[in-house]
Protein backbone atom coordinates (compact mmCIF):
# COMPACT_ATOMS: atom_id res chain seq x y z
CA UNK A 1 -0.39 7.34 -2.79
CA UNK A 2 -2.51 6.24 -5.53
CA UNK A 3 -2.67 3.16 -8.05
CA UNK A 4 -3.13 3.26 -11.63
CA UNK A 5 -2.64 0.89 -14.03
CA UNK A 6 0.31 1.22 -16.20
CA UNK A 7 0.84 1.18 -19.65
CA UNK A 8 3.95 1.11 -22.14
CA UNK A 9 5.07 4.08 -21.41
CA UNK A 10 5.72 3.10 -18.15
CA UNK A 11 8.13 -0.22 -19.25
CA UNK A 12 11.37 1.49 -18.71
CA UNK A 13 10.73 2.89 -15.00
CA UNK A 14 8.85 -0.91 -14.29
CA UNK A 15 11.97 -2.67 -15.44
CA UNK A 16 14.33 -0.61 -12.88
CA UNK A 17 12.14 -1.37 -10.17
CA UNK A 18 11.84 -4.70 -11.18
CA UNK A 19 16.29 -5.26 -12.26
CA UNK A 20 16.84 -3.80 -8.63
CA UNK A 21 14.54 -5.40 -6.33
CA UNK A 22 14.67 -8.97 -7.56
CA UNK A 23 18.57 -8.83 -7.61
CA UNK A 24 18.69 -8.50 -3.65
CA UNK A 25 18.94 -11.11 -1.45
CA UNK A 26 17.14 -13.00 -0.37
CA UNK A 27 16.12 -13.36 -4.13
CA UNK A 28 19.16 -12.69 -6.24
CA UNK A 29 17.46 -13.79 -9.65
CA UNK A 30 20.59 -12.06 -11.41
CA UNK A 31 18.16 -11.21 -14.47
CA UNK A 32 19.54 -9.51 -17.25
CA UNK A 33 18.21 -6.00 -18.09
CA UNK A 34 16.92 -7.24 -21.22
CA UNK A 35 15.46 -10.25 -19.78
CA UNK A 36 13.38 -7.73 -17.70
CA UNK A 37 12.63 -5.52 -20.74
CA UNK A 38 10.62 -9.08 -21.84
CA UNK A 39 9.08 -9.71 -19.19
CA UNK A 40 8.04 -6.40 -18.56
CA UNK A 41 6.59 -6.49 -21.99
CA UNK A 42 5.06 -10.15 -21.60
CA UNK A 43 3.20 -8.75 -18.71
CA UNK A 44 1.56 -5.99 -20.09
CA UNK A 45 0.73 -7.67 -23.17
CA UNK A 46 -1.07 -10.58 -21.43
CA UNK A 47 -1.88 -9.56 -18.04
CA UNK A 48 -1.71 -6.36 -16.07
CA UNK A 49 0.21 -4.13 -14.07
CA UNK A 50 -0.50 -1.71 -11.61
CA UNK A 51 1.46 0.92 -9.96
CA UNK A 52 2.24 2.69 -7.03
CA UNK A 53 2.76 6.33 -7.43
CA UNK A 54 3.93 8.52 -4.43
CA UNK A 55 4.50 12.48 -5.38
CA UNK A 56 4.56 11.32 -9.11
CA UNK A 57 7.21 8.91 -8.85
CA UNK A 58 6.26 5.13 -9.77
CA UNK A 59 7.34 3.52 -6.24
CA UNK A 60 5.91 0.13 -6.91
CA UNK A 61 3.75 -2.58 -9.41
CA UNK A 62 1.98 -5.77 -9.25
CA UNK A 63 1.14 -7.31 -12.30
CA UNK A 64 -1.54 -9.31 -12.66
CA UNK A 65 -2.02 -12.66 -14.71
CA UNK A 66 -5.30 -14.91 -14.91
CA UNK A 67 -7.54 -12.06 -15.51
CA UNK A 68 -11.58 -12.93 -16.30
CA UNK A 69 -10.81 -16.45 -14.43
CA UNK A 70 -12.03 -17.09 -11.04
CA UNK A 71 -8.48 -17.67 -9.71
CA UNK A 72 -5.93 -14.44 -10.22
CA UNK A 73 -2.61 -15.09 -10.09
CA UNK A 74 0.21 -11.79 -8.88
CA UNK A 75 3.24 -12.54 -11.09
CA UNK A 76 5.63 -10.19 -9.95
CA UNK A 77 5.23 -7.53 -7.25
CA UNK A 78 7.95 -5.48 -6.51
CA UNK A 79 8.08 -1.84 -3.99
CA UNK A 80 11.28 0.15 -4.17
CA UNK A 81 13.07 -0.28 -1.00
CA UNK A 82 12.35 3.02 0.72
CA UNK A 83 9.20 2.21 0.58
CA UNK A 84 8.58 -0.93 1.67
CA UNK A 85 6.97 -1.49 5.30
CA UNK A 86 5.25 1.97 4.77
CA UNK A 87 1.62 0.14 3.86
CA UNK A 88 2.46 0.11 -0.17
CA UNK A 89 1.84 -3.35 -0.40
CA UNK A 90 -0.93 -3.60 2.16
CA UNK A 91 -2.62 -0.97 -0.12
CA UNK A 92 -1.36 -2.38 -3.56
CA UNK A 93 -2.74 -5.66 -2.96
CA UNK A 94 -6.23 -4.35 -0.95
CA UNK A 95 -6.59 -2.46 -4.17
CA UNK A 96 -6.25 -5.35 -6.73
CA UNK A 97 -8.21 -7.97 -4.46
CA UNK A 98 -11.68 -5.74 -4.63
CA UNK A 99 -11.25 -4.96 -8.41
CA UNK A 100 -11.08 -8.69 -9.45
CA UNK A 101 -13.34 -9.52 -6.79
CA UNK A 102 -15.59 -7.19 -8.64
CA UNK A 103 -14.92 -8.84 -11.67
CA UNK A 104 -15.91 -12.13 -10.40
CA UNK A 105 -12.61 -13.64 -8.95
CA UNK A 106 -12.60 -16.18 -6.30
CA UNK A 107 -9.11 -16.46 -4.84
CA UNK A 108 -5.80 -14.68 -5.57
CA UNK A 109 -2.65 -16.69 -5.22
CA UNK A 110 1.59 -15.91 -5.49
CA UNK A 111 4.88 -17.67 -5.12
CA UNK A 112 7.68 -16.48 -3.10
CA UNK A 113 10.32 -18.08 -0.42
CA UNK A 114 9.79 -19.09 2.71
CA UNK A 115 12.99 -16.98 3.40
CA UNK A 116 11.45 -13.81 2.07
CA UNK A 117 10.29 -10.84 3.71
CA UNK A 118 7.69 -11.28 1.33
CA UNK A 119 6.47 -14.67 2.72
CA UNK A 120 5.59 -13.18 6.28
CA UNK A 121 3.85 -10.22 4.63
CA UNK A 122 1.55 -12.46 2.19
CA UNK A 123 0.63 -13.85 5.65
CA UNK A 124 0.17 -11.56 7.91
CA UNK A 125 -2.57 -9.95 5.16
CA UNK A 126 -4.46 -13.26 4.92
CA UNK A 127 -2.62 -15.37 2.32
CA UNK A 128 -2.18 -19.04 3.28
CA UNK A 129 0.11 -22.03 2.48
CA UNK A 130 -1.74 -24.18 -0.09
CA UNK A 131 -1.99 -27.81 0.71
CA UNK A 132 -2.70 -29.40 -2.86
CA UNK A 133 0.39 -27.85 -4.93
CA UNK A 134 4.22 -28.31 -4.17
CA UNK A 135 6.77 -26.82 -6.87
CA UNK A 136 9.35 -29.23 -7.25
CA UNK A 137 13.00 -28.51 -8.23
CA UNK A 138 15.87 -30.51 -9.59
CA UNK A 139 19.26 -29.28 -10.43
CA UNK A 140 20.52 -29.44 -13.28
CA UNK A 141 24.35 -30.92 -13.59
């Protein structure tokens, strides 16, 4: 596997990673294709995105946000299925941690669910529950 870092040409292959994975459960964000075409576009316009690629196919990306600020932020990271809990991730985010550490970052933080696979992997590589911030929610009637 190695990880570059992607550029436009690389939207439409992001996006179907991105439409597939975050529509499963325990997720289900039901985005629209072209809401994921945006944010696709969003990301690589003011962050960045790396990817995954295993025998030239793209099999995963992080993108990036907060860049030149001591605190990095991962705003999406998604790894096609068949590859996940094959050391992508691991390898993804080991990857991104010593380039921004390089670059002067002090901590990296993400969101997910408590209920995602995700949240036990962010753990189990070192990521802990922050204390000081809560996100709030409130549905709307």
């Amino acid at each position: 596997m190695k990880i570059i870092k992607a550029t436009k040409r690389d939207s439409n292959e992001i996006s179907k990673i991105f439409l597939e994975e975050s529509n499963k459960k325990p997720y289900s964000q039901n985005y629209s294709p072209k809401t994921i075409k945006s944010r696709v576009k969003d990301m690589l316009n003011f962050g960045s995105i790396y990817l995954a690629i295993t025998d030239k196919e793209i099999t995963g990306f992080i993108a990036i946000a907060g860049e030149g600020k001591s605190n990095i932020y991962i705003d999406e990271f998604w790894i096609k299925k068949r590859y996940q809990r094959k050391g992508t991730g691991t390898e993804m985010l080991k990857f991104v941690q010593n380039k921004y550490k390089k670059k002067g970052a002090k901590s990296i933080s993400v969101m997910t669910s408590k209920k995602a696979k995700a949240f036990r992997f962010y753990k189990k590589i070192g990521f802990q529950k922050n204390n000081d911030e809560i996100i709030l929610n409130k549905k709307l009637k």
